[in-house]
N, C-alpha and C. Protein backbone atom coordinates (compact mmCIF):
# COMPACT_ATOMS: atom_id res chain seq x y z
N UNK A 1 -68.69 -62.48 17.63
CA UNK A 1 -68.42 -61.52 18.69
C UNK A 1 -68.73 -60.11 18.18
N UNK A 2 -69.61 -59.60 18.72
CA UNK A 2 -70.06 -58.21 18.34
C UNK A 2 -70.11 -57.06 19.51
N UNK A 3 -69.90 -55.65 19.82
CA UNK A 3 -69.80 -54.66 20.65
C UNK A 3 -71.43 -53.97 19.93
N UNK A 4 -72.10 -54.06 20.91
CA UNK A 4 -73.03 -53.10 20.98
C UNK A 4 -73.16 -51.62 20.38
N UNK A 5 -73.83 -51.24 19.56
CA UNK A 5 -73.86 -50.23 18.84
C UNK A 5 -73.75 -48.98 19.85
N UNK A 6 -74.81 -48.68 20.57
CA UNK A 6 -74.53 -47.80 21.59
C UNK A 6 -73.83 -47.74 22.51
N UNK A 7 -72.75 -48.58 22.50
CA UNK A 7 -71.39 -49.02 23.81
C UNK A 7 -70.29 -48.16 22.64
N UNK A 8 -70.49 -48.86 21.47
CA UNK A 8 -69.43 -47.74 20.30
C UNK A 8 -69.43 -46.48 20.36
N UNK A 9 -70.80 -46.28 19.89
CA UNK A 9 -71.20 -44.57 19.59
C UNK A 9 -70.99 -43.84 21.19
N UNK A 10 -71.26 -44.07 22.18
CA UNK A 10 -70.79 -43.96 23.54
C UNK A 10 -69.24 -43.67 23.60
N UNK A 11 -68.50 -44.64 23.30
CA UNK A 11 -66.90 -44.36 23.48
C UNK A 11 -66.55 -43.55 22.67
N UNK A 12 -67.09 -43.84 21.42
CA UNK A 12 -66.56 -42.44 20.38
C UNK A 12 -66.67 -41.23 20.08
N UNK A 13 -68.21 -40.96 20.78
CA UNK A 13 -68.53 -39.43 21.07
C UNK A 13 -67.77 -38.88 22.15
N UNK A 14 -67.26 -39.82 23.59
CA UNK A 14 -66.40 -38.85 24.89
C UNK A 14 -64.89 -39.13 24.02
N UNK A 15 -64.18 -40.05 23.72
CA UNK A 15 -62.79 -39.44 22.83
C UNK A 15 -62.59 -38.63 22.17
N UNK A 16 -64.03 -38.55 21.37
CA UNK A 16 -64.19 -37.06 20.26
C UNK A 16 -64.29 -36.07 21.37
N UNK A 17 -64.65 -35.38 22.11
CA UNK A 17 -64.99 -34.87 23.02
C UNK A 17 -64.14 -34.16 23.64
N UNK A 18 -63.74 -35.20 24.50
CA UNK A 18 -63.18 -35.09 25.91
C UNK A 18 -61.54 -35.88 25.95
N UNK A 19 -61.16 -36.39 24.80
CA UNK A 19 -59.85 -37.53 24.66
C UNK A 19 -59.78 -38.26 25.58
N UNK A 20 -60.72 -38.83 26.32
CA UNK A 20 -61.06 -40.13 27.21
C UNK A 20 -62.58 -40.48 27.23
N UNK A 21 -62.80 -41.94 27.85
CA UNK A 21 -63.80 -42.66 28.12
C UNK A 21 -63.60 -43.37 28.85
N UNK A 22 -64.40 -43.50 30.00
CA UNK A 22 -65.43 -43.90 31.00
C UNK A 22 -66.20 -44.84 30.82
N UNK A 23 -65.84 -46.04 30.47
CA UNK A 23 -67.45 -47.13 30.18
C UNK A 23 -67.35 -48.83 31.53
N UNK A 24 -68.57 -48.44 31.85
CA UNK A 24 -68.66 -49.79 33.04
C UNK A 24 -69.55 -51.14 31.78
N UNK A 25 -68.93 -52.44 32.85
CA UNK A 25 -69.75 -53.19 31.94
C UNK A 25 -69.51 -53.38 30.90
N UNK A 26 -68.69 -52.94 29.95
CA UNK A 26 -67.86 -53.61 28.81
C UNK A 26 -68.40 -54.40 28.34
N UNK A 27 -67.39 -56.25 28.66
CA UNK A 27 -67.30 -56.71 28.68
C UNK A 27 -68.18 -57.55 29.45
N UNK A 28 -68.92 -58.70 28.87
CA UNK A 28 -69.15 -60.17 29.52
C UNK A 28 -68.53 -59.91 31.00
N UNK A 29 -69.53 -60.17 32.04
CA UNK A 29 -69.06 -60.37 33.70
C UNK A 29 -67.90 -61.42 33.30
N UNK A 30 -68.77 -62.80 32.87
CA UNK A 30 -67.88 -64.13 33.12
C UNK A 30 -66.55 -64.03 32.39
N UNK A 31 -66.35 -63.36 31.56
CA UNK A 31 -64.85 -62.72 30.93
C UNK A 31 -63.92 -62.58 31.47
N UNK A 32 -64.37 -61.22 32.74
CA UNK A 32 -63.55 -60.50 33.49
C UNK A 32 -63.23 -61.25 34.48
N UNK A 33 -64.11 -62.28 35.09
CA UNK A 33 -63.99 -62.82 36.46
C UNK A 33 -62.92 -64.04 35.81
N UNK A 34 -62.95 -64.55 34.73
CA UNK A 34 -62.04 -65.35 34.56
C UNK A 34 -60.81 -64.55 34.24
N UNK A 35 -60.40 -63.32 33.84
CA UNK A 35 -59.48 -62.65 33.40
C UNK A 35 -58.57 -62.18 35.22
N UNK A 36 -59.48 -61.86 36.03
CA UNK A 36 -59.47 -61.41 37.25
C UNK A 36 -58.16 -62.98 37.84
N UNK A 37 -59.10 -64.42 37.35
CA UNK A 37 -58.59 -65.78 38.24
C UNK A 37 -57.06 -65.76 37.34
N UNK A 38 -57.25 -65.40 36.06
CA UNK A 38 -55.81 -66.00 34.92
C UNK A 38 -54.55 -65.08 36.45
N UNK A 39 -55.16 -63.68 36.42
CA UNK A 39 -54.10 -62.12 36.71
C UNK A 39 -53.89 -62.99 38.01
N UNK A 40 -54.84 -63.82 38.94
CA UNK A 40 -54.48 -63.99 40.37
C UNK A 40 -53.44 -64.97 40.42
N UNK A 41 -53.38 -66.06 39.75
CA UNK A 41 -52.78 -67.44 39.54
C UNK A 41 -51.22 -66.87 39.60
N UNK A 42 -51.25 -66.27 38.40
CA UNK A 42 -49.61 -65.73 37.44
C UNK A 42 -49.34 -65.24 38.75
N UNK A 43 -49.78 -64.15 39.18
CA UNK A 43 -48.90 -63.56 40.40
C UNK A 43 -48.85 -64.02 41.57
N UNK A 44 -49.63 -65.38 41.78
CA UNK A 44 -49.33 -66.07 43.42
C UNK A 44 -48.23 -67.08 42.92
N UNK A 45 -48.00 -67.46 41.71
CA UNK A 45 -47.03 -68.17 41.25
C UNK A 45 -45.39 -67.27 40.60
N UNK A 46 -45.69 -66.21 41.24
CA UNK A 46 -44.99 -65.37 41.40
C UNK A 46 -44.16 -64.59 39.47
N UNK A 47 -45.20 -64.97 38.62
CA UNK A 47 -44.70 -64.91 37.35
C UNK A 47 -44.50 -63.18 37.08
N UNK A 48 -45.47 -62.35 38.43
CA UNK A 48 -45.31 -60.64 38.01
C UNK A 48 -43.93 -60.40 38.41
N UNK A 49 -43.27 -59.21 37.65
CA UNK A 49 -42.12 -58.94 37.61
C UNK A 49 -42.02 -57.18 38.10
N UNK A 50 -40.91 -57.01 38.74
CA UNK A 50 -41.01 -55.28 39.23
C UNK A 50 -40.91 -54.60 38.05
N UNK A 51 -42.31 -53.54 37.36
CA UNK A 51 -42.22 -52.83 35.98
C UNK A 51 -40.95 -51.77 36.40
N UNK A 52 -40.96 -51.62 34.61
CA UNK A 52 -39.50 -50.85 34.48
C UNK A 52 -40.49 -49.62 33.34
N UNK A 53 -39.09 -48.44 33.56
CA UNK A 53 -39.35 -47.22 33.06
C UNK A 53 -38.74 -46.86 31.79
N UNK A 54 -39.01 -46.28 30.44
CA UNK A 54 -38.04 -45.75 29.66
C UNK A 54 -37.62 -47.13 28.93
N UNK A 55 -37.58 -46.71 27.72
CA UNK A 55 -36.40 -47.28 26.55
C UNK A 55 -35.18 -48.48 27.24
N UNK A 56 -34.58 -48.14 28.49
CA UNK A 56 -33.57 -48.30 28.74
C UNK A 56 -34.36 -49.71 30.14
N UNK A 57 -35.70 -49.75 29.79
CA UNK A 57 -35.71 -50.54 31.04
C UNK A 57 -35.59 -50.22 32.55
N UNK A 58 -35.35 -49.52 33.06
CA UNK A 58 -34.85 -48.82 34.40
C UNK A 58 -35.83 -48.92 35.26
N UNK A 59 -35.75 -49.17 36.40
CA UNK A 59 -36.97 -49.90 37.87
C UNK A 59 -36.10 -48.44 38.78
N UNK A 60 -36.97 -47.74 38.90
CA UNK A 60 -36.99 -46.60 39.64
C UNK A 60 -38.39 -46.64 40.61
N UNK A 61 -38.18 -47.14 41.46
CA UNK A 61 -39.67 -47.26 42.77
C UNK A 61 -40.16 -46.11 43.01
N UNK A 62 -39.15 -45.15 42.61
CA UNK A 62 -40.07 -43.46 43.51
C UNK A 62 -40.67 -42.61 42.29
N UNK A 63 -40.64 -44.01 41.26
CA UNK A 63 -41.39 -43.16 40.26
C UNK A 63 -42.77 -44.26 39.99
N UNK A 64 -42.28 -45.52 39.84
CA UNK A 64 -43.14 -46.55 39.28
C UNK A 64 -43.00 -47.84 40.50
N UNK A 65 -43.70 -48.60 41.24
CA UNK A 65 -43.52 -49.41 41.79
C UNK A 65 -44.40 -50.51 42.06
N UNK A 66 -45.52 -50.93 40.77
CA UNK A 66 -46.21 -51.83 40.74
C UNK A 66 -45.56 -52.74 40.04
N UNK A 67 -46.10 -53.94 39.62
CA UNK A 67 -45.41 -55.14 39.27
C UNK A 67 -46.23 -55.55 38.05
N UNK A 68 -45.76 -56.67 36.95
CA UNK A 68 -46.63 -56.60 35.87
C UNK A 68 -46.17 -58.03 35.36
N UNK A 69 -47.18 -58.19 34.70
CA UNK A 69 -46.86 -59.43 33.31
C UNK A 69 -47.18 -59.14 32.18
N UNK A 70 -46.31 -59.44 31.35
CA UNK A 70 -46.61 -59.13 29.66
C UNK A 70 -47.40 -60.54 29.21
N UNK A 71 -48.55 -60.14 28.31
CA UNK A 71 -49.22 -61.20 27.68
C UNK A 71 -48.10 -61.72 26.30
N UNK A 72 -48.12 -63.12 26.59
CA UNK A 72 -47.36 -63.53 25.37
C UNK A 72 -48.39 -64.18 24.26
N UNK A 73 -48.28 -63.93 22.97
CA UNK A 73 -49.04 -63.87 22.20
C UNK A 73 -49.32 -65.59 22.10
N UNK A 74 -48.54 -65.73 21.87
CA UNK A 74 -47.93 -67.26 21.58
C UNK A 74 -48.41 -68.20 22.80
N UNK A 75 -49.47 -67.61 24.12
CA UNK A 75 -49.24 -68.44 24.94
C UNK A 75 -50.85 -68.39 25.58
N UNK A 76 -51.65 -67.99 24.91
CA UNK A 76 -52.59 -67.01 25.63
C UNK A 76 -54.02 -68.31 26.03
N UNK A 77 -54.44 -68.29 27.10
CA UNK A 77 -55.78 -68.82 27.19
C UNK A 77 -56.94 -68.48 27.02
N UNK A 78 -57.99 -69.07 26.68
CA UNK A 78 -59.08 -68.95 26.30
C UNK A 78 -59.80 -67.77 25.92
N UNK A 79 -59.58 -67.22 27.74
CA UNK A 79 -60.31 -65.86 27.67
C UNK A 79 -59.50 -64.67 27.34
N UNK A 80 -58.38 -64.50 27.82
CA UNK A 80 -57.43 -63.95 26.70
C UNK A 80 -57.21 -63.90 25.48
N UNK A 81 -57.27 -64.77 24.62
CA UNK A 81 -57.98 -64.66 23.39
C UNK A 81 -59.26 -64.13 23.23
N UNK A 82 -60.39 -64.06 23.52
CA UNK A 82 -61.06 -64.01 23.44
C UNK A 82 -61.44 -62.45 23.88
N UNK A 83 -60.97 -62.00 24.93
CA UNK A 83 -60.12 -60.26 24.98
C UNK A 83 -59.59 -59.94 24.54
N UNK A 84 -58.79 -60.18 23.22
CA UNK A 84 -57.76 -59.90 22.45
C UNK A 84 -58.60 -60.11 21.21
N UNK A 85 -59.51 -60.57 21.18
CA UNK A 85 -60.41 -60.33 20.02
C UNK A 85 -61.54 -58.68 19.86
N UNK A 86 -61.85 -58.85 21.10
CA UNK A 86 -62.42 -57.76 21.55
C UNK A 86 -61.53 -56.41 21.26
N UNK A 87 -60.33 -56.50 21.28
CA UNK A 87 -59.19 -55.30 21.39
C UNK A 87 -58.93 -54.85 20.11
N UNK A 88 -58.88 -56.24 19.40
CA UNK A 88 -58.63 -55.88 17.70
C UNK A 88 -59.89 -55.19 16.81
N UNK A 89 -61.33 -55.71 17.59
CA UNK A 89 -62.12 -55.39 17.02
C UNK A 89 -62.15 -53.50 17.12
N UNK A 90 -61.89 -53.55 18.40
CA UNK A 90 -61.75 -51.64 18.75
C UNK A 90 -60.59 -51.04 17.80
N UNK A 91 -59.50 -51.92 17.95
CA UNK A 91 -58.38 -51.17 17.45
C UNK A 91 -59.15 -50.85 15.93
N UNK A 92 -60.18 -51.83 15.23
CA UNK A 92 -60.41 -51.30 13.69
C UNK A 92 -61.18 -49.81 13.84
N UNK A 93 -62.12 -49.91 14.64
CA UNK A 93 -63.06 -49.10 14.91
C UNK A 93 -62.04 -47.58 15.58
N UNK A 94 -61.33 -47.83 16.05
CA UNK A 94 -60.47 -46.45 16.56
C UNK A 94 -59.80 -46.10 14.95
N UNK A 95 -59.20 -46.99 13.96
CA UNK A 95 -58.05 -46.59 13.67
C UNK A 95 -58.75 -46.00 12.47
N UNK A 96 -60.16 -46.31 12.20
CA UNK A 96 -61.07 -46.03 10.88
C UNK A 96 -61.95 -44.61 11.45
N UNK A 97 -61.85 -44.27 12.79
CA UNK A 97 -63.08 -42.99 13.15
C UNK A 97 -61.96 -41.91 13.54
N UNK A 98 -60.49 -42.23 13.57
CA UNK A 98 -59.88 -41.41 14.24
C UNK A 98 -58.16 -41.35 13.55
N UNK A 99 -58.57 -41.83 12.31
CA UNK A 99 -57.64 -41.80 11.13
C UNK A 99 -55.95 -42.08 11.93
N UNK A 100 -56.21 -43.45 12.61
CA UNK A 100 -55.04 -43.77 13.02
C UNK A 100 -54.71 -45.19 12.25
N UNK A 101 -53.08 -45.15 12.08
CA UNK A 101 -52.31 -46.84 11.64
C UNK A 101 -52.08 -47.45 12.32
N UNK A 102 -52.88 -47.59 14.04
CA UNK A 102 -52.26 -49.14 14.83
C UNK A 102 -52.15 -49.94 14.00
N UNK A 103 -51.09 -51.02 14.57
CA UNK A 103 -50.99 -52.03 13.95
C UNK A 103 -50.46 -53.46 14.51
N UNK A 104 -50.62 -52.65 16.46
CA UNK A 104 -50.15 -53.53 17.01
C UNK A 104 -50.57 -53.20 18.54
N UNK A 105 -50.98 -54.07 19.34
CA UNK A 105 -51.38 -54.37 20.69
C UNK A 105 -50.27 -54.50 21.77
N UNK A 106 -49.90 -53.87 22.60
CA UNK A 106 -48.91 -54.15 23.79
C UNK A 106 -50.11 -54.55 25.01
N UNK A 107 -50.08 -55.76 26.43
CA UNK A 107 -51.07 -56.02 26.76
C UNK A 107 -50.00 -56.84 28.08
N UNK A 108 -50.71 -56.07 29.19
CA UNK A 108 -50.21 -56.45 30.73
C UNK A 108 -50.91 -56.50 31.72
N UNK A 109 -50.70 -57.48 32.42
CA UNK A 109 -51.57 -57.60 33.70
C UNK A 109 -51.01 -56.74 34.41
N UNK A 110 -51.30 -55.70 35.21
CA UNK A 110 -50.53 -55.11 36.54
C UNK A 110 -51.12 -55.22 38.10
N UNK A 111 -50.37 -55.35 39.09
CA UNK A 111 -50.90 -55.50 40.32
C UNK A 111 -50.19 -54.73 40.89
N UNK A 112 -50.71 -53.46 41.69
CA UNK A 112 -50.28 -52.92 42.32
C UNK A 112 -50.67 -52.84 43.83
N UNK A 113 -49.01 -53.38 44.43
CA UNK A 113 -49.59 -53.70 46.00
C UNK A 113 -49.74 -52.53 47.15
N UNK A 114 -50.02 -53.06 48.42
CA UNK A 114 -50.19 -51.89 49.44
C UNK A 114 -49.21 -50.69 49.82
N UNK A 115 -49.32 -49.32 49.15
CA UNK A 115 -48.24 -48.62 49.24
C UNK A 115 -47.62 -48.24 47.96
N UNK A 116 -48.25 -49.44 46.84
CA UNK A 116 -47.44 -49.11 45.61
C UNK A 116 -48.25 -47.66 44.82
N UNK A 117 -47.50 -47.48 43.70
CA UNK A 117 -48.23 -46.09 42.82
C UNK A 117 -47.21 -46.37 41.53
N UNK A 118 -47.71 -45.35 40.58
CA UNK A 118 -47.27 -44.21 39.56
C UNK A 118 -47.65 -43.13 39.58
N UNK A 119 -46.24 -42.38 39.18
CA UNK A 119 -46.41 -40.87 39.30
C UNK A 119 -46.98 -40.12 37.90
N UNK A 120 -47.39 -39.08 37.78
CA UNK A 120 -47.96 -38.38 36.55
C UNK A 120 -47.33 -38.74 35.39
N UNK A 121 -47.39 -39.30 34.69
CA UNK A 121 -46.65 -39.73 33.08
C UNK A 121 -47.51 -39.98 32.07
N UNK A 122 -47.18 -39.72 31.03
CA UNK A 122 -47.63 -40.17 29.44
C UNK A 122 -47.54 -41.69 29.08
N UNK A 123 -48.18 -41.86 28.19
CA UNK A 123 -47.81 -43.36 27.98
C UNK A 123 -46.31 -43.84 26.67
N UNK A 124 -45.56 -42.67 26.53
CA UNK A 124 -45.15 -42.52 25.42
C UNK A 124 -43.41 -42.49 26.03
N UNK A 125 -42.71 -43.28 25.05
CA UNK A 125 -41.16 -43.18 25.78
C UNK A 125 -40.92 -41.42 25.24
N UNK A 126 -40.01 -40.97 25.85
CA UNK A 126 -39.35 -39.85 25.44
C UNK A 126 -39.31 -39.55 23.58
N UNK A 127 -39.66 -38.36 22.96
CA UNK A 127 -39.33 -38.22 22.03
C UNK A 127 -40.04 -39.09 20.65
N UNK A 128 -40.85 -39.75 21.44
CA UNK A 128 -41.99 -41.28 20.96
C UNK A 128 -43.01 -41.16 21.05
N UNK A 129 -43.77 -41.59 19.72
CA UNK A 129 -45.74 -41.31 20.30
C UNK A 129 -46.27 -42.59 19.46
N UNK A 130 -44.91 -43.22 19.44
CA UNK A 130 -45.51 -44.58 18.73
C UNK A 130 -47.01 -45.35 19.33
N UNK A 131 -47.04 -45.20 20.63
CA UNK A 131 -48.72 -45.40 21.63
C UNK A 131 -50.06 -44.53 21.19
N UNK A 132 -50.38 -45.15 20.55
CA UNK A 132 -51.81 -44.25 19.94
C UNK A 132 -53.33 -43.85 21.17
N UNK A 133 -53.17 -44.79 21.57
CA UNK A 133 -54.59 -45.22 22.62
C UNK A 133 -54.18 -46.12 23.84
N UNK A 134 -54.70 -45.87 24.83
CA UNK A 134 -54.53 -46.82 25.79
C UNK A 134 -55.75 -47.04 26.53
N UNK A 135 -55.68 -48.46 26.67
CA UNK A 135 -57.02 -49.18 27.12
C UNK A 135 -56.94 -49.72 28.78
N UNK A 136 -57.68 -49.53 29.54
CA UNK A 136 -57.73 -49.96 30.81
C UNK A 136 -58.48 -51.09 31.88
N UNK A 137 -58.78 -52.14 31.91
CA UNK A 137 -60.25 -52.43 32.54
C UNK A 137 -59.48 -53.21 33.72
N UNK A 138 -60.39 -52.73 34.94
CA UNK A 138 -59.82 -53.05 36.20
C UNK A 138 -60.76 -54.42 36.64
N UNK A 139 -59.71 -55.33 37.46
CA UNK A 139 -60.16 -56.64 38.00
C UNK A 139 -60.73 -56.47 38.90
N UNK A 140 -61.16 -55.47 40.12
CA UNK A 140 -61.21 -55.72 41.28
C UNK A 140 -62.21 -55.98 41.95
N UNK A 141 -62.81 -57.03 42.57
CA UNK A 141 -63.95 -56.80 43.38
C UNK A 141 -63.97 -56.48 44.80
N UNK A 142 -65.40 -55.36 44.84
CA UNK A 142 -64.99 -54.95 46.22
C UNK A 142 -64.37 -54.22 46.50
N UNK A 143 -63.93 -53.61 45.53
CA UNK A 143 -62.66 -52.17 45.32
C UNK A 143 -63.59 -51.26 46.52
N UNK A 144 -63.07 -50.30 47.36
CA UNK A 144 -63.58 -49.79 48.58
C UNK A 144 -63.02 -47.96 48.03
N UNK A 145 -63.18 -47.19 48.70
CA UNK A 145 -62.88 -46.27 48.65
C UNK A 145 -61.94 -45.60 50.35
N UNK A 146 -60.97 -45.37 50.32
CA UNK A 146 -61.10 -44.43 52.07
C UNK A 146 -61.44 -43.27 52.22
N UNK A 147 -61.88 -42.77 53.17
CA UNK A 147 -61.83 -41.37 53.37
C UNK A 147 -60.97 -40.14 53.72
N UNK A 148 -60.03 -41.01 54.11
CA UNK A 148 -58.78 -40.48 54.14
C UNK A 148 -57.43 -40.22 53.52
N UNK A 149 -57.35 -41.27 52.34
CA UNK A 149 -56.14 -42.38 52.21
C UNK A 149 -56.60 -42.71 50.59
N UNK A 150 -56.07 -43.08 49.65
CA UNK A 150 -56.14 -43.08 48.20
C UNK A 150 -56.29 -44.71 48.49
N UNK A 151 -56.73 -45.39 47.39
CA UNK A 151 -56.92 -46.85 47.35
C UNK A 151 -56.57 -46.89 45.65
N UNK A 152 -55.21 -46.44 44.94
CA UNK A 152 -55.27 -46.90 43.74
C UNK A 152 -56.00 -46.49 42.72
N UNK A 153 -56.45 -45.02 43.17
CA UNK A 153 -57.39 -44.46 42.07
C UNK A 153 -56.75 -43.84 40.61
N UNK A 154 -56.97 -44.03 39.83
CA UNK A 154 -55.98 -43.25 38.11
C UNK A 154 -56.86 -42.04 38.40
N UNK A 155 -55.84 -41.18 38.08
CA UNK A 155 -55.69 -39.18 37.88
C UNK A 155 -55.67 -39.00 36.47
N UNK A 156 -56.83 -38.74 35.74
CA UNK A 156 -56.46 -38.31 34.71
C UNK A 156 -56.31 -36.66 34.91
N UNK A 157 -55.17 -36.16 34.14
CA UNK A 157 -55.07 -34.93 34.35
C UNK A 157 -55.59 -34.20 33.08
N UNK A 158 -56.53 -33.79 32.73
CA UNK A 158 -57.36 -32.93 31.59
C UNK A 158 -56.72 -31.57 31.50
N UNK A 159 -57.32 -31.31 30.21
CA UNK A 159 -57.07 -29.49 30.14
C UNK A 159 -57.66 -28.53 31.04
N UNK A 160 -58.33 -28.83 31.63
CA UNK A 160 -58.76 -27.66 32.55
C UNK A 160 -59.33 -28.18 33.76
N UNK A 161 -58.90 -29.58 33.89
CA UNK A 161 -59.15 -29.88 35.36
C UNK A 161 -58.98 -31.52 35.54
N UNK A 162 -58.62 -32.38 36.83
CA UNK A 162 -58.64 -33.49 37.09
C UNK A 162 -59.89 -33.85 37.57
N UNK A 163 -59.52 -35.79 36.71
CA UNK A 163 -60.32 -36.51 37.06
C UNK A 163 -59.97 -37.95 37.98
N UNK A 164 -60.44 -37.83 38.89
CA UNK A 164 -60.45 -39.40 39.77
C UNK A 164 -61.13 -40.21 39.29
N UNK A 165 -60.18 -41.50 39.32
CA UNK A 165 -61.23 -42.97 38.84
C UNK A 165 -60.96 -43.70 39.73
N UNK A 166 -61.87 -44.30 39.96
CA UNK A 166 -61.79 -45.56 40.77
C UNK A 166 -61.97 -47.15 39.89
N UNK A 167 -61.22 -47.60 40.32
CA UNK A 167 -60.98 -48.49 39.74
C UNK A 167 -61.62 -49.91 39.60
N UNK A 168 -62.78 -49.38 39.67
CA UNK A 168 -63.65 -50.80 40.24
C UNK A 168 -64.14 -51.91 38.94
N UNK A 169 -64.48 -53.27 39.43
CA UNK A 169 -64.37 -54.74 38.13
C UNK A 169 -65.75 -54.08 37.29
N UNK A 170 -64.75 -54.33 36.00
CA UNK A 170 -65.06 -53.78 34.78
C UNK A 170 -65.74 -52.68 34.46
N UNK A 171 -65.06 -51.58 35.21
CA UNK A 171 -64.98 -50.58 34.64
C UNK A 171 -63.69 -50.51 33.10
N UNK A 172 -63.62 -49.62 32.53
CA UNK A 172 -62.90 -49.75 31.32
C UNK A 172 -62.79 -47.71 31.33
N UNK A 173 -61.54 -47.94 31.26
CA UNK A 173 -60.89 -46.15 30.75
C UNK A 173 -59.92 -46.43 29.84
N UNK A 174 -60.65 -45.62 28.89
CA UNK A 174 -59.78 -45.36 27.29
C UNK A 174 -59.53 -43.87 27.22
N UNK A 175 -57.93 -43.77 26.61
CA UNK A 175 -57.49 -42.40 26.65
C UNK A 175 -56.88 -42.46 25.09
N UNK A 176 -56.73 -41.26 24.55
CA UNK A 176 -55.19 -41.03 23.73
C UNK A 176 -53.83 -41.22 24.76
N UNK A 177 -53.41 -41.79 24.06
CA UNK A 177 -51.90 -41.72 24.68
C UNK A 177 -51.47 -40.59 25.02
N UNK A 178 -51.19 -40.04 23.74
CA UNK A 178 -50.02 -38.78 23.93
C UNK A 178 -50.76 -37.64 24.38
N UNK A 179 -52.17 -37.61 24.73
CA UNK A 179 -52.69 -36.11 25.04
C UNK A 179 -52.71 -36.12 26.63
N UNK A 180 -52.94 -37.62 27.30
CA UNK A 180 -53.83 -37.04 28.69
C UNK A 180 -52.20 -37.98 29.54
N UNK A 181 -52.03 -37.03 30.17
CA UNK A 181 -51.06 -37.21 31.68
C UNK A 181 -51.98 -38.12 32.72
N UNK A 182 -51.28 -39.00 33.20
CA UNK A 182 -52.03 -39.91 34.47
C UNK A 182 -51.41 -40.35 35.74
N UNK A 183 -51.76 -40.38 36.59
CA UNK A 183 -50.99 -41.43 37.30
C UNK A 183 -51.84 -42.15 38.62
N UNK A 184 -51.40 -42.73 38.82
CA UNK A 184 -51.79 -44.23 40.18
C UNK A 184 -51.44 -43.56 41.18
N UNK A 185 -52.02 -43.47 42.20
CA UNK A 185 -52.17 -43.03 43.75
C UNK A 185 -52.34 -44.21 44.28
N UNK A 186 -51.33 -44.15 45.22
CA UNK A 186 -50.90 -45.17 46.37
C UNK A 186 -52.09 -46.20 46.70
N UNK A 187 -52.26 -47.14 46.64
CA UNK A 187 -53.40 -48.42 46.78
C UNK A 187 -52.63 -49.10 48.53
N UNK A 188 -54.24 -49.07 49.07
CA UNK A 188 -54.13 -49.78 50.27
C UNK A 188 -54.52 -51.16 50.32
N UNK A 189 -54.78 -51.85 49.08
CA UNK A 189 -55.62 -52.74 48.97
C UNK A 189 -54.91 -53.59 47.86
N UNK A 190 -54.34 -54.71 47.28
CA UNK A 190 -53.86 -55.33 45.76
C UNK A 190 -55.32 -54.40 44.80
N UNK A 191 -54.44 -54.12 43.50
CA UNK A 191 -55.56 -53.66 42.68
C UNK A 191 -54.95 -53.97 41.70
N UNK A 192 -55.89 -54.74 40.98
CA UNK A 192 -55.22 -55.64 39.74
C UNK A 192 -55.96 -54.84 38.19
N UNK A 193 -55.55 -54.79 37.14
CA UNK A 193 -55.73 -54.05 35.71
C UNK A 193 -55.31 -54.90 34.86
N UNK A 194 -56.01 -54.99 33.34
CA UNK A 194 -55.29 -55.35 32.34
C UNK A 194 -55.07 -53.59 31.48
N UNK A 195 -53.43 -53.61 31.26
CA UNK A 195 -53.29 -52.02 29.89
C UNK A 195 -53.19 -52.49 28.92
N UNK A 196 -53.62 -51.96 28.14
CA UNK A 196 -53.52 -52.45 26.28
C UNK A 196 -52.89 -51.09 25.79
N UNK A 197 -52.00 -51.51 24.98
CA UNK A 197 -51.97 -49.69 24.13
C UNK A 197 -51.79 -50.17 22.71
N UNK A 198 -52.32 -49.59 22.03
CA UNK A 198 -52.89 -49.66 20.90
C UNK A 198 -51.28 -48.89 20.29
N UNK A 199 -50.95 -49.28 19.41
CA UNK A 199 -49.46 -48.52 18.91
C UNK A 199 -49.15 -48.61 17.62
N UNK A 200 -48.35 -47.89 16.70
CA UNK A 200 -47.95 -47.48 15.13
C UNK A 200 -46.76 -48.26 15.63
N UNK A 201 -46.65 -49.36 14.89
CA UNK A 201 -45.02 -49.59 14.58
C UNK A 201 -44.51 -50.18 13.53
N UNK A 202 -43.18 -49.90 13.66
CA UNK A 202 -42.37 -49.97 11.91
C UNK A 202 -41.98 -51.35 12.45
N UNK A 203 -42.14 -52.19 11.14
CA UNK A 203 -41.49 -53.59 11.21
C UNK A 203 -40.33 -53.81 10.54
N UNK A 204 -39.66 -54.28 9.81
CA UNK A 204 -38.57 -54.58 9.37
C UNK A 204 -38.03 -56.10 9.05
């Protein structure tokens, strides 16, 4: 399993840059479309759960109100592995060009339904920057845009100005954690994501 030389040098020149990246096409189509069927299954079998906020766990809707599954390491299929190979391979490549100690992967399906959002936040609990990087690649096909009306687009909020994404299948947005503010605008449509965050943690 190898990442394309110019798909690297690409992501690593806009993080150097800009502390985000923008890359379509990633990943293998047949990857995603099976990653897309794993995210659909779990949540018609109702395995997504209402995400929670903070240290403390806390389900506050008027802040956060999409729904999620945690990947269990111990449980993972094919192509999930096989994305989780892909993740480790970045995490070397981030932690060697950008003098970071990940040392560990956090990794969730999220579906956010008609009406749902997140509001502007960091990826980092309070007082915490244990989250080094966070990784994004969206399931959706057919993702639409309105002209009126938000469909689930991520806000990155930059130093001197915002950016809209749309969230369309396999696109991929990589940020620093602790530098860039984001949030989810209301989706009229299910819009499904896998997040990865790349993170420093103490074991014991």
């Amino acid at each position: 399993m190898k990442i394309k030389a110019n798909k690297t040098a690409f992501i690593l020149e806009e993080l150097e840059s800009k502390d985000y990246c923008i890359i379509d096409d990633l990943f293998p189509e047949r990857l995603i479309h099976n990653l897309k069927d794993n995210a659909n299954e779990l949540y018609h079998k109702s395995y997504f759960k209402q995400a929670a906020i903070g240290k403390n766990k806390i389900i506050d809707k008027t802040i956060r109100s999409d729904h999620i599954y945690w990947w269990n390491y111990s449980n993972l299929d094919f192509y999930e592995k096989q994305y989780l190979r892909y993740l480790k391979l970045f995490q070397k490549i981030f932690n060697r060009n950008f003098y970071l100690s990940t040392n560990f992967i956090e990794i969730f399906y999220s579906v956010y339904e008609p009406d749902t959002f997140y509001i502007k936040h960091v990826d980092n609990f309070k007082n915490s920057n244990t989250r080094k990087i966070t990784f994004i690649t969206y399931l959706n096909y057919n993702w639409k845009a309105f002209e009126n009306s938000s469909n689930g687009e991520l806000v990155l909020y930059l130093e001197n100005n915002t950016l809209k994404v749309e969230p369309i299948f396999n696109r991929t947005v990589i940020f620093f954690s602790e530098y860039v503010p984001h949030e989810v605008l209301p989706a009229k449509l299910h819009r499904f994501a896998i997040t990865s965050w790349f993170s420093q943690k103490m074991f014991i």
